[in-house]
PDB file of N, CA and C in Angstrom:
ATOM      1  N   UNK A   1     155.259  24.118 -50.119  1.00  0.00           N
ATOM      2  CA  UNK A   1     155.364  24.102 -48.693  1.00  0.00           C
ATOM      3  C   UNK A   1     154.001  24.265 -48.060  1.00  0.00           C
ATOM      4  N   UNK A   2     154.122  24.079 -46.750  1.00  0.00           N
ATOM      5  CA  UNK A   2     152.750  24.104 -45.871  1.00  0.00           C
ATOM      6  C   UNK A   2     152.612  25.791 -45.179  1.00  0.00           C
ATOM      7  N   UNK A   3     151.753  26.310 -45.930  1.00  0.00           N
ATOM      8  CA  UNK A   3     151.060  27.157 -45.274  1.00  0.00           C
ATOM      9  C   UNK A   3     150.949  27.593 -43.483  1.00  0.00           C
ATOM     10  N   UNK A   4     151.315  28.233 -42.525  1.00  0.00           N
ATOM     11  CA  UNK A   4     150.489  27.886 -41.400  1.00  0.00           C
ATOM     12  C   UNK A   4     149.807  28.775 -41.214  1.00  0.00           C
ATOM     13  N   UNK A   5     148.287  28.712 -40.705  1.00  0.00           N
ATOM     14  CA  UNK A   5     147.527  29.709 -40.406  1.00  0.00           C
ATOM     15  C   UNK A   5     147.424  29.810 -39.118  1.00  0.00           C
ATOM     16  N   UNK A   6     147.266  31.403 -38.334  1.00  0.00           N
ATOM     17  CA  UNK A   6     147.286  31.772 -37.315  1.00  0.00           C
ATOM     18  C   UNK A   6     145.540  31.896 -36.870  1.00  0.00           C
ATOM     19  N   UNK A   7     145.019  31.056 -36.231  1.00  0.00           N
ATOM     20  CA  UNK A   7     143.690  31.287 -35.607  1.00  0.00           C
ATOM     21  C   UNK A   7     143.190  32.350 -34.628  1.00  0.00           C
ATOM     22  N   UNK A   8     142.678  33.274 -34.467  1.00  0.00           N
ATOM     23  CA  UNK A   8     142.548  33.922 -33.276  1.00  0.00           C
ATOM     24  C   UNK A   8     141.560  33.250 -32.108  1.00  0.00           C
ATOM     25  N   UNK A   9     142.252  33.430 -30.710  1.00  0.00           N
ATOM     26  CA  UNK A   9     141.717  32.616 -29.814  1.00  0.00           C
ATOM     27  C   UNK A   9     141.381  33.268 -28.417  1.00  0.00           C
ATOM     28  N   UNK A  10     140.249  32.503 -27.944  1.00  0.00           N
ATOM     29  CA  UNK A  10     139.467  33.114 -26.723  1.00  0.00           C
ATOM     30  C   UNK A  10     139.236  34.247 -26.756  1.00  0.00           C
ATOM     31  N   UNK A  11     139.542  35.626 -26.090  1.00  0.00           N
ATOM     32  CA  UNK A  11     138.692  36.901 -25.932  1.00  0.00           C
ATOM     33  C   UNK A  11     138.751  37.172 -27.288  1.00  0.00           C
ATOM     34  N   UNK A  12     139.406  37.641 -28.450  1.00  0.00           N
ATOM     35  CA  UNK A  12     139.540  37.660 -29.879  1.00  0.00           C
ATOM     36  C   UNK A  12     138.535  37.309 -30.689  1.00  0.00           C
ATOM     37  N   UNK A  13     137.811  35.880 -30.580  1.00  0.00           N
ATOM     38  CA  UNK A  13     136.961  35.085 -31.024  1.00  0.00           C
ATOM     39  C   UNK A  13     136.444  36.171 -30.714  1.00  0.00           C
ATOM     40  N   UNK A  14     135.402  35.804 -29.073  1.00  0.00           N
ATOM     41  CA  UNK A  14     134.286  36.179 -28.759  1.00  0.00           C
ATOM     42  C   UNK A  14     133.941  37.618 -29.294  1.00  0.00           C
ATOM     43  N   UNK A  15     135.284  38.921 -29.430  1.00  0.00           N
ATOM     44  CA  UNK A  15     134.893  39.661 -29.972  1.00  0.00           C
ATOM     45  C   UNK A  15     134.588  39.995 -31.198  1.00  0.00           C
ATOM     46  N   UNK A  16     135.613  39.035 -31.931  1.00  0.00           N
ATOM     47  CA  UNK A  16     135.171  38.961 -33.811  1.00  0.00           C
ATOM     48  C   UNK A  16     133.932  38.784 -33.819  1.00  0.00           C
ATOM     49  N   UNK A  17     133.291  37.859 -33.326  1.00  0.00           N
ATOM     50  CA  UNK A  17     131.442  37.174 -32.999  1.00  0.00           C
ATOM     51  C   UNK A  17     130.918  38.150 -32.392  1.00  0.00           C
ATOM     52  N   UNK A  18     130.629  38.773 -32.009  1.00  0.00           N
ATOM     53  CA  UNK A  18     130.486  39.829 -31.169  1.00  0.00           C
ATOM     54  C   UNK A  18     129.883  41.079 -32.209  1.00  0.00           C
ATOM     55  N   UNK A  19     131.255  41.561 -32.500  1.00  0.00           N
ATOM     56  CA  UNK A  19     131.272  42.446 -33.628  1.00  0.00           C
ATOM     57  C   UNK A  19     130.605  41.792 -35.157  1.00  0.00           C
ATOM     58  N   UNK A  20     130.356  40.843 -35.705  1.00  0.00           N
ATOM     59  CA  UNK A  20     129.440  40.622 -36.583  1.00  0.00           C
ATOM     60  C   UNK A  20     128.072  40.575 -36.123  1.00  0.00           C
ATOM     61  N   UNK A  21     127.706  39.847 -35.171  1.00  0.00           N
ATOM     62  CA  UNK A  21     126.390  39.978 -34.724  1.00  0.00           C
ATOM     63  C   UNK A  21     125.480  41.229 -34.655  1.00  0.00           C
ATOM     64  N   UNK A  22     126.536  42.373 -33.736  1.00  0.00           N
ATOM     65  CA  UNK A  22     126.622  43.828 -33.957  1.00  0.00           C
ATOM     66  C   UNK A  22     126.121  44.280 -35.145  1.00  0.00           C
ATOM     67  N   UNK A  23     127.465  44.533 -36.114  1.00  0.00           N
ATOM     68  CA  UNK A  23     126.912  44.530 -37.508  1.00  0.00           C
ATOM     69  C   UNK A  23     125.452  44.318 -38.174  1.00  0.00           C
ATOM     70  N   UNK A  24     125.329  43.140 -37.842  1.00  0.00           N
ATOM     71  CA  UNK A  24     124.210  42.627 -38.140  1.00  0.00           C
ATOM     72  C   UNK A  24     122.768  42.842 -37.046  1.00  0.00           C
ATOM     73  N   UNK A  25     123.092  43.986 -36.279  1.00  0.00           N
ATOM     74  CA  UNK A  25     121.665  44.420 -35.403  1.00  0.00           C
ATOM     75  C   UNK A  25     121.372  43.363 -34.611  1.00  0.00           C
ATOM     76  N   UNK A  26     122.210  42.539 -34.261  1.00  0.00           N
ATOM     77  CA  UNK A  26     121.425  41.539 -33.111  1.00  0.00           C
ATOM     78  C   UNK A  26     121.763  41.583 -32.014  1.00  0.00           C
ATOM     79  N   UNK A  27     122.683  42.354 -31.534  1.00  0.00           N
ATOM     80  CA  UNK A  27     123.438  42.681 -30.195  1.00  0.00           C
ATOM     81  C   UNK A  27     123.775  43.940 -30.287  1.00  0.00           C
ATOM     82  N   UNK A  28     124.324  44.478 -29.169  1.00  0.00           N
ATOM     83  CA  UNK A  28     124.426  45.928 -28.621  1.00  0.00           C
ATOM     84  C   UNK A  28     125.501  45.763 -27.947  1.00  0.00           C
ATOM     85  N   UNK A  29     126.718  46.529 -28.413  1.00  0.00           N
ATOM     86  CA  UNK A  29     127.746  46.744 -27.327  1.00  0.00           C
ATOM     87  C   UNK A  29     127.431  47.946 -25.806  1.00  0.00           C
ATOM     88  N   UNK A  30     127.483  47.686 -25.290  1.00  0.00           N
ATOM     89  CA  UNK A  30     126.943  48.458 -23.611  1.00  0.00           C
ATOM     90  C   UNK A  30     128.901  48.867 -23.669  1.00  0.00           C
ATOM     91  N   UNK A  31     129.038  50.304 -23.947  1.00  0.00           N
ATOM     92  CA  UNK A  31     130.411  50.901 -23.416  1.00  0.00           C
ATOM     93  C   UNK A  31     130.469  50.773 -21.993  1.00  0.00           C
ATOM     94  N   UNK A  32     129.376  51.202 -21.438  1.00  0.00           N
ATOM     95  CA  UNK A  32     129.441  51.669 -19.659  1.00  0.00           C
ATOM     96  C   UNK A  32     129.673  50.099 -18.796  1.00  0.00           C
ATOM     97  N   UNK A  33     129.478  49.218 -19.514  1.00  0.00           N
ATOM     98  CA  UNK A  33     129.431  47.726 -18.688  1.00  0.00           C
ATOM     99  C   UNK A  33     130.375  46.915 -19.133  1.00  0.00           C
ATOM    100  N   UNK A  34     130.838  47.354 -20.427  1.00  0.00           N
ATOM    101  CA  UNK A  34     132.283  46.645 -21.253  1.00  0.00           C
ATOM    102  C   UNK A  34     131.042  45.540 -22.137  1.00  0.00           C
ATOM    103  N   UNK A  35     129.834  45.359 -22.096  1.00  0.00           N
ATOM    104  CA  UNK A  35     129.432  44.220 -22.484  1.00  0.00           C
ATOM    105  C   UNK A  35     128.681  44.131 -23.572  1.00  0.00           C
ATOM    106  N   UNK A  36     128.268  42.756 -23.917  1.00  0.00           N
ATOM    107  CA  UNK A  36     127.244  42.999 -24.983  1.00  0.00           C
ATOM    108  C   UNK A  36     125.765  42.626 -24.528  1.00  0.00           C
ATOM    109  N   UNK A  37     124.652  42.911 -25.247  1.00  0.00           N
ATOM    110  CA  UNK A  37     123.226  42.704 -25.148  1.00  0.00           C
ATOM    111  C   UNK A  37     122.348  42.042 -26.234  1.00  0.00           C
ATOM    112  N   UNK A  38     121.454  41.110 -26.141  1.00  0.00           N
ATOM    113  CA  UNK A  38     121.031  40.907 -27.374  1.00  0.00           C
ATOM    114  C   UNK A  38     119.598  42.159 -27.504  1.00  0.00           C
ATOM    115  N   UNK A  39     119.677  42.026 -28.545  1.00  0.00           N
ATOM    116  CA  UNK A  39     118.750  43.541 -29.049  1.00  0.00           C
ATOM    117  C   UNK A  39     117.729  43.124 -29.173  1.00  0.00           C
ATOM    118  N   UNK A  40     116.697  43.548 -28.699  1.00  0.00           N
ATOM    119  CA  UNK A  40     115.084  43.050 -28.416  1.00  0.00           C
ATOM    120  C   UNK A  40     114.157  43.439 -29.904  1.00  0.00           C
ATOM    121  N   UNK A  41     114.762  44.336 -30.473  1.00  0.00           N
ATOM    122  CA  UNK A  41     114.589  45.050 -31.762  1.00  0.00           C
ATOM    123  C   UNK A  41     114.573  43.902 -33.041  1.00  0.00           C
ATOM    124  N   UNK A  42     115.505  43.121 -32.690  1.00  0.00           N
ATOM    125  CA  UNK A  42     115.770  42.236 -34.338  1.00  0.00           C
ATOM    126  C   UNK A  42     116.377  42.827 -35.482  1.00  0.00           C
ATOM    127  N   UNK A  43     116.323  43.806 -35.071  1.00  0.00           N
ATOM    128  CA  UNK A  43     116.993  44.612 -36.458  1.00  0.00           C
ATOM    129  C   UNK A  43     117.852  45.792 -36.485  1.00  0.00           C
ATOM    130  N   UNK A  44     118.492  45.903 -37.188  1.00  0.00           N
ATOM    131  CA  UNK A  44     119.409  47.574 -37.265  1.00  0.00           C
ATOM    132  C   UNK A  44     118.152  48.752 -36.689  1.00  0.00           C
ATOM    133  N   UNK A  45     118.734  49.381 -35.748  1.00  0.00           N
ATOM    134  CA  UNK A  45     118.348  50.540 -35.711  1.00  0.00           C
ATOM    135  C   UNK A  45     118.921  51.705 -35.199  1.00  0.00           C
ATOM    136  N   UNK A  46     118.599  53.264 -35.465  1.00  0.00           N
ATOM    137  CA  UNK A  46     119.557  54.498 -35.226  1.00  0.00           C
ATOM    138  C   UNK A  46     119.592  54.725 -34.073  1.00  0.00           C
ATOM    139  N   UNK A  47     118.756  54.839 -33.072  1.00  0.00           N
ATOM    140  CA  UNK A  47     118.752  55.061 -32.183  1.00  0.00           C
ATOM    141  C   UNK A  47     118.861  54.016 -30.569  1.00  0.00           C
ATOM    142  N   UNK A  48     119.152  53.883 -29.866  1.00  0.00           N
ATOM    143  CA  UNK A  48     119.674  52.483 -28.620  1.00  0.00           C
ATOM    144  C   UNK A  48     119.584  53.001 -27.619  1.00  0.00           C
ATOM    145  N   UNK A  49     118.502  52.786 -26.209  1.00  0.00           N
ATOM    146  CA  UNK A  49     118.117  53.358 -25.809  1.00  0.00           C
ATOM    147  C   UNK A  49     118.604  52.074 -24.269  1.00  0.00           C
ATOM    148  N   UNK A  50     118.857  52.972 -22.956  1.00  0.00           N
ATOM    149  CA  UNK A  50     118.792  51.654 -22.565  1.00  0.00           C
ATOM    150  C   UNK A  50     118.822  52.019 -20.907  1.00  0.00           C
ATOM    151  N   UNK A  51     118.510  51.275 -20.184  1.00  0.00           N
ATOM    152  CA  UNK A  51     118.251  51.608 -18.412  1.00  0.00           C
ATOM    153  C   UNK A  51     119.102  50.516 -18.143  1.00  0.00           C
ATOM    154  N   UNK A  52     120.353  51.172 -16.868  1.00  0.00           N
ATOM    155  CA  UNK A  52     121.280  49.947 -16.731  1.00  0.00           C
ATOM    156  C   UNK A  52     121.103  50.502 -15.097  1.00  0.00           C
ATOM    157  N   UNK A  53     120.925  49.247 -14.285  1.00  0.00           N
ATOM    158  CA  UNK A  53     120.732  49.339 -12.879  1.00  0.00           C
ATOM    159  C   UNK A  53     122.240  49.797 -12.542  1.00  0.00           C
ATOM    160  N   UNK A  54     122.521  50.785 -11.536  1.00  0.00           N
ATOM    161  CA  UNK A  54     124.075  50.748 -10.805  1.00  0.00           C
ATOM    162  C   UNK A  54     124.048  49.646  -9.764  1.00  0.00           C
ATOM    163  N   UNK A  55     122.821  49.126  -9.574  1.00  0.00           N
ATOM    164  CA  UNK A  55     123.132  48.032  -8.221  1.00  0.00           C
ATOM    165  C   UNK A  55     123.555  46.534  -8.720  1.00  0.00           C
ATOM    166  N   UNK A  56     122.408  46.172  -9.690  1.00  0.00           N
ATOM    167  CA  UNK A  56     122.425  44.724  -9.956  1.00  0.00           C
ATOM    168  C   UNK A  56     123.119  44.893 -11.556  1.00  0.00           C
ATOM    169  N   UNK A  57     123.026  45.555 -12.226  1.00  0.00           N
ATOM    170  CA  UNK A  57     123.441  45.908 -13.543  1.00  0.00           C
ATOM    171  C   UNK A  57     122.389  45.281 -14.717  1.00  0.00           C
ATOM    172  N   UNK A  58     121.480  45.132 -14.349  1.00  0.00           N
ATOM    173  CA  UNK A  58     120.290  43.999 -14.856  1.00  0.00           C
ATOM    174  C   UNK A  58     120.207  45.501 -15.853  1.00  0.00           C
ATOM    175  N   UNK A  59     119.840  45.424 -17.492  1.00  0.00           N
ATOM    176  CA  UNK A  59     119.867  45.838 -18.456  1.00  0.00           C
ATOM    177  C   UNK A  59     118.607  45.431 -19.477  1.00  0.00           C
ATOM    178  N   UNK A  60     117.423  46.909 -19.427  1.00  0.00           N
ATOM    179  CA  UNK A  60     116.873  46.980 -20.395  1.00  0.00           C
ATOM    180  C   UNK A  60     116.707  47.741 -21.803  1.00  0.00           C
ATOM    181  N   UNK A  61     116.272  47.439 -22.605  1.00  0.00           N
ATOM    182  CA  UNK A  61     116.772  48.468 -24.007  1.00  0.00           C
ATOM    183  C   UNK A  61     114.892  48.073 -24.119  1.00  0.00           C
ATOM    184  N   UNK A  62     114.460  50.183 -24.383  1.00  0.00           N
ATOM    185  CA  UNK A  62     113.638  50.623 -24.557  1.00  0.00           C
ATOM    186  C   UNK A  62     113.181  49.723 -26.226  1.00  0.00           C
ATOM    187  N   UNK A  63     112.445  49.982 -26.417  1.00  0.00           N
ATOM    188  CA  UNK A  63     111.525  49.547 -27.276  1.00  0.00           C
ATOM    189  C   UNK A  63     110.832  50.594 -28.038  1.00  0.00           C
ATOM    190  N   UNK A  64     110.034  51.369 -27.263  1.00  0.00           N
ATOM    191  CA  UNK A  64     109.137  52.445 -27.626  1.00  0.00           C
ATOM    192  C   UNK A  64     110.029  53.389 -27.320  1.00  0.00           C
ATOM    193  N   UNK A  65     110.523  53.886 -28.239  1.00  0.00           N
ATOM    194  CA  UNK A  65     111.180  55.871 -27.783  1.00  0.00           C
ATOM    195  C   UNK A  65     109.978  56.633 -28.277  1.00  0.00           C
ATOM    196  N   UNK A  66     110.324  57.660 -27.586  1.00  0.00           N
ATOM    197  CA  UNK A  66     109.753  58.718 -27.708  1.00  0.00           C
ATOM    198  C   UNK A  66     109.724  59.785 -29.026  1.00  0.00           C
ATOM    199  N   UNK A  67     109.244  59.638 -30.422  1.00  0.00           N
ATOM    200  CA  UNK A  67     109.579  60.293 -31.446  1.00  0.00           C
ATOM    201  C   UNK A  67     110.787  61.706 -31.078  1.00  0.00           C
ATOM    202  N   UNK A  68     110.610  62.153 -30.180  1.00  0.00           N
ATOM    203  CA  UNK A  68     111.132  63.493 -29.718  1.00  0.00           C
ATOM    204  C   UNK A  68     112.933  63.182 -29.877  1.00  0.00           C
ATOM    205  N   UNK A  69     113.083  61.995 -29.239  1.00  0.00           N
ATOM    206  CA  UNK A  69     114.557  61.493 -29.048  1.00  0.00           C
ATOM    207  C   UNK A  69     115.361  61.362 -30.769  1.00  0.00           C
ATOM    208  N   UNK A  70     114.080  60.643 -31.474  1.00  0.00           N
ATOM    209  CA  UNK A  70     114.461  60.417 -33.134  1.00  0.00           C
ATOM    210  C   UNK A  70     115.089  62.253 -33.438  1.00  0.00           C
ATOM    211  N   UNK A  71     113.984  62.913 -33.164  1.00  0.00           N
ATOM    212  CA  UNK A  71     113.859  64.099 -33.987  1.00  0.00           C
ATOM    213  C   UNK A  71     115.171  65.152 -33.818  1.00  0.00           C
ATOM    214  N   UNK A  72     115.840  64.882 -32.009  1.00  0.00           N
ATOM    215  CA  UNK A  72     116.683  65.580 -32.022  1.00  0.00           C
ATOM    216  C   UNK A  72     117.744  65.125 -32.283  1.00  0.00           C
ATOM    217  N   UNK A  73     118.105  63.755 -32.226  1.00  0.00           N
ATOM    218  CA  UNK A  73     119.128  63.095 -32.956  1.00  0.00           C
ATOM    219  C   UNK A  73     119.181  63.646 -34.474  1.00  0.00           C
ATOM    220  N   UNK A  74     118.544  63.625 -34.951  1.00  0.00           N
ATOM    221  CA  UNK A  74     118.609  63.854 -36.358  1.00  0.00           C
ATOM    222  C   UNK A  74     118.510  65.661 -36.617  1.00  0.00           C
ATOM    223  N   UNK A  75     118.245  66.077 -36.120  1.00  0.00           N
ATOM    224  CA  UNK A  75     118.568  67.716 -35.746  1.00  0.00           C
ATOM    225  C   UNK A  75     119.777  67.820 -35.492  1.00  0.00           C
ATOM    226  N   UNK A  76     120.461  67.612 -34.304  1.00  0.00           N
ATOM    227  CA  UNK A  76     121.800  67.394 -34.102  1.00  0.00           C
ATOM    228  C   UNK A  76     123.271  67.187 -35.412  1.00  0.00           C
ATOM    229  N   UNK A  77     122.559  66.237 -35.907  1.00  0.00           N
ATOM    230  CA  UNK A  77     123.428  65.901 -36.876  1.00  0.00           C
ATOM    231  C   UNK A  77     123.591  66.673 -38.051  1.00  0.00           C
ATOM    232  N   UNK A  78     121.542  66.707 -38.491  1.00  0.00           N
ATOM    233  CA  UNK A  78     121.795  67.658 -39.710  1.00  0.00           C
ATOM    234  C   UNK A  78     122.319  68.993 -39.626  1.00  0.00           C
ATOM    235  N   UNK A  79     122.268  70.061 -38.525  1.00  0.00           N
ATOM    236  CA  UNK A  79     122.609  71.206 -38.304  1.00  0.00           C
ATOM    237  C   UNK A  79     124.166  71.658 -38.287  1.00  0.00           C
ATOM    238  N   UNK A  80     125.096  69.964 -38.422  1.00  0.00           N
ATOM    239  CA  UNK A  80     126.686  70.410 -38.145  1.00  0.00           C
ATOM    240  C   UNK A  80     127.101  69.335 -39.493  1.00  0.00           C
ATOM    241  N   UNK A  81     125.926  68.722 -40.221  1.00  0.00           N
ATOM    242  CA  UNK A  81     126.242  68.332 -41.531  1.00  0.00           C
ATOM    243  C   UNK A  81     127.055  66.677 -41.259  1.00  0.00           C
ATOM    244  N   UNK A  82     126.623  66.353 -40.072  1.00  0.00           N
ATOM    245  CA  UNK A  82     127.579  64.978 -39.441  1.00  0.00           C
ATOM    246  C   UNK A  82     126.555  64.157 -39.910  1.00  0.00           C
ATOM    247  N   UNK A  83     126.985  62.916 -40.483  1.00  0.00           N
ATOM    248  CA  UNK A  83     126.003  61.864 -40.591  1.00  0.00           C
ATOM    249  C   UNK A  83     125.858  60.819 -39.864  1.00  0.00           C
ATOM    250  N   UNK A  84     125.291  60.668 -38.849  1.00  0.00           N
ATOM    251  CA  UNK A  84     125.186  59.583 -37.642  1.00  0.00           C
ATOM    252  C   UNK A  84     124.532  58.517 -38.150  1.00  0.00           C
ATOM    253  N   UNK A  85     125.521  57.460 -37.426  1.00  0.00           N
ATOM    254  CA  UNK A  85     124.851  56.338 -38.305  1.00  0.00           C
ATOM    255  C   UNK A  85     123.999  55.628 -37.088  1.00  0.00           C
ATOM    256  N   UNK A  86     124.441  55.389 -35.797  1.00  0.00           N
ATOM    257  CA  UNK A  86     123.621  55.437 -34.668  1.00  0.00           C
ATOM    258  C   UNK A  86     123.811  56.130 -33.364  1.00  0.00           C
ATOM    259  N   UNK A  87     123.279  55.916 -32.330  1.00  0.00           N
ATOM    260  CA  UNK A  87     122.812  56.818 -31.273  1.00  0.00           C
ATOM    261  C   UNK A  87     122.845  55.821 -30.149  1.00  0.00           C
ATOM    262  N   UNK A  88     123.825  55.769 -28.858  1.00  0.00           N
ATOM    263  CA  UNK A  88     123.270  54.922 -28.144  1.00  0.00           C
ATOM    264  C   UNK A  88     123.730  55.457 -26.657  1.00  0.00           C
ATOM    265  N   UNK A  89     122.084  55.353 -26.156  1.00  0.00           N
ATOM    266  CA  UNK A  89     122.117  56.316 -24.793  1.00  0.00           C
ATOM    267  C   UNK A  89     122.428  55.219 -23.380  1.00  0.00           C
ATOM    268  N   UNK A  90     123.118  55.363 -22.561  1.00  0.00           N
ATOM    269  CA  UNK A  90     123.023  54.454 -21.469  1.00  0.00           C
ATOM    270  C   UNK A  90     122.541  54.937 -20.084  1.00  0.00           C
ATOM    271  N   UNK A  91     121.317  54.813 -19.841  1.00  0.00           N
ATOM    272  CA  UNK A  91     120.651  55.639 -18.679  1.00  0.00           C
ATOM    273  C   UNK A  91     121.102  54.346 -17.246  1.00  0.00           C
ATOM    274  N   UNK A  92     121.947  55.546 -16.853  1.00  0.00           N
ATOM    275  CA  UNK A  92     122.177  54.686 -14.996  1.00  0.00           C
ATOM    276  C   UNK A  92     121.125  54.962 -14.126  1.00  0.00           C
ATOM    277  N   UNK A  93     120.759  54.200 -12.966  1.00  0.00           N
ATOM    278  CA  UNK A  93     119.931  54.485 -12.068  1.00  0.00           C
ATOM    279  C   UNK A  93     119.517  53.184 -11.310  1.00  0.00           C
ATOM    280  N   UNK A  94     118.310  52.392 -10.422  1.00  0.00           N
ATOM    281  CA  UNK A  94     118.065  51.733  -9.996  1.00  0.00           C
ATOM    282  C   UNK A  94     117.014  51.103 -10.493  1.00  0.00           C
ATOM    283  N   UNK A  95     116.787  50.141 -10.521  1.00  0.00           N
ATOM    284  CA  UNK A  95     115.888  49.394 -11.192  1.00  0.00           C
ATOM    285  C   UNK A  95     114.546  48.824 -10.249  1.00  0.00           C
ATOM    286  N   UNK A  96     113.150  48.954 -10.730  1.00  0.00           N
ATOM    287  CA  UNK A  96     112.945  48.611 -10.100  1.00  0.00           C
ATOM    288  C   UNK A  96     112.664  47.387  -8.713  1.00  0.00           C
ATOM    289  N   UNK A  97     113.374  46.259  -8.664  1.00  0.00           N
ATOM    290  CA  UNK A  97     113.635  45.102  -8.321  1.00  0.00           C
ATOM    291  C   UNK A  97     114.382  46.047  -7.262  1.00  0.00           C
ATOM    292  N   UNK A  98     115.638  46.703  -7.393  1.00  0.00           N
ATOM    293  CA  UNK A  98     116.588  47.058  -6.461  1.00  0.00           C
ATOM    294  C   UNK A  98     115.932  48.260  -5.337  1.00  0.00           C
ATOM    295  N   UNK A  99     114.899  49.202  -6.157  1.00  0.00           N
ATOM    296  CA  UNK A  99     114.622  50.260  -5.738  1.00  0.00           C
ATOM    297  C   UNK A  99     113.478  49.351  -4.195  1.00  0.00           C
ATOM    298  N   UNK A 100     113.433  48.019  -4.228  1.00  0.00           N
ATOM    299  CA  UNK A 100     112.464  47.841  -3.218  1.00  0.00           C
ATOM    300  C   UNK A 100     112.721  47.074  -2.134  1.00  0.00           C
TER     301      UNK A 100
END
């Protein structure tokens, strides 16, 4: 007999794709915006750092952290024995474009 396979379609897709890309460090899910980002990074990393305008919602992800941010993340974790696999901060505020 014939097999039928069930495809998943429209929002489903985009999130299966979504979620591998993820996986794979090339995008950033944004909880606070429902959305995704492509990651300026290229690569997996622990920590996700990021300035999201409340006006225009225009979205940047830091680059340079501040060693200090690494150190207490990883303080945090080791002190309650949790193993974090990443860290991702969403800083609200105005951007400058909006602030003028």
């Amino acid at each position: 007999g014939v097999t039928e396979i069930s495809w998943p379609t429209g929002k489903l897709i985009t999130l299966l794709v979504h979620e591998r890309l993820q996986k794979q460090g090339l995008v950033h899910k944004l909880d606070g915006l429902g959305a995704f980002v492509i990651c300026k990074h290229g690569a997996p990393h622990a920590v996700e750092v990021f300035h999201i305008c409340k006006n225009c919602e225009s979205v940047d992800e830091l680059k340079e952290l501040n060693p200090t941010l690494h150190e207490l993340v990883h303080d945090a974790s080791g002190s309650t024995r949790f193993d974090a696999d990443m860290v991702r901060v969403e800083i609200r505020g105005t951007c400058e474009k909006c602030n003028h």
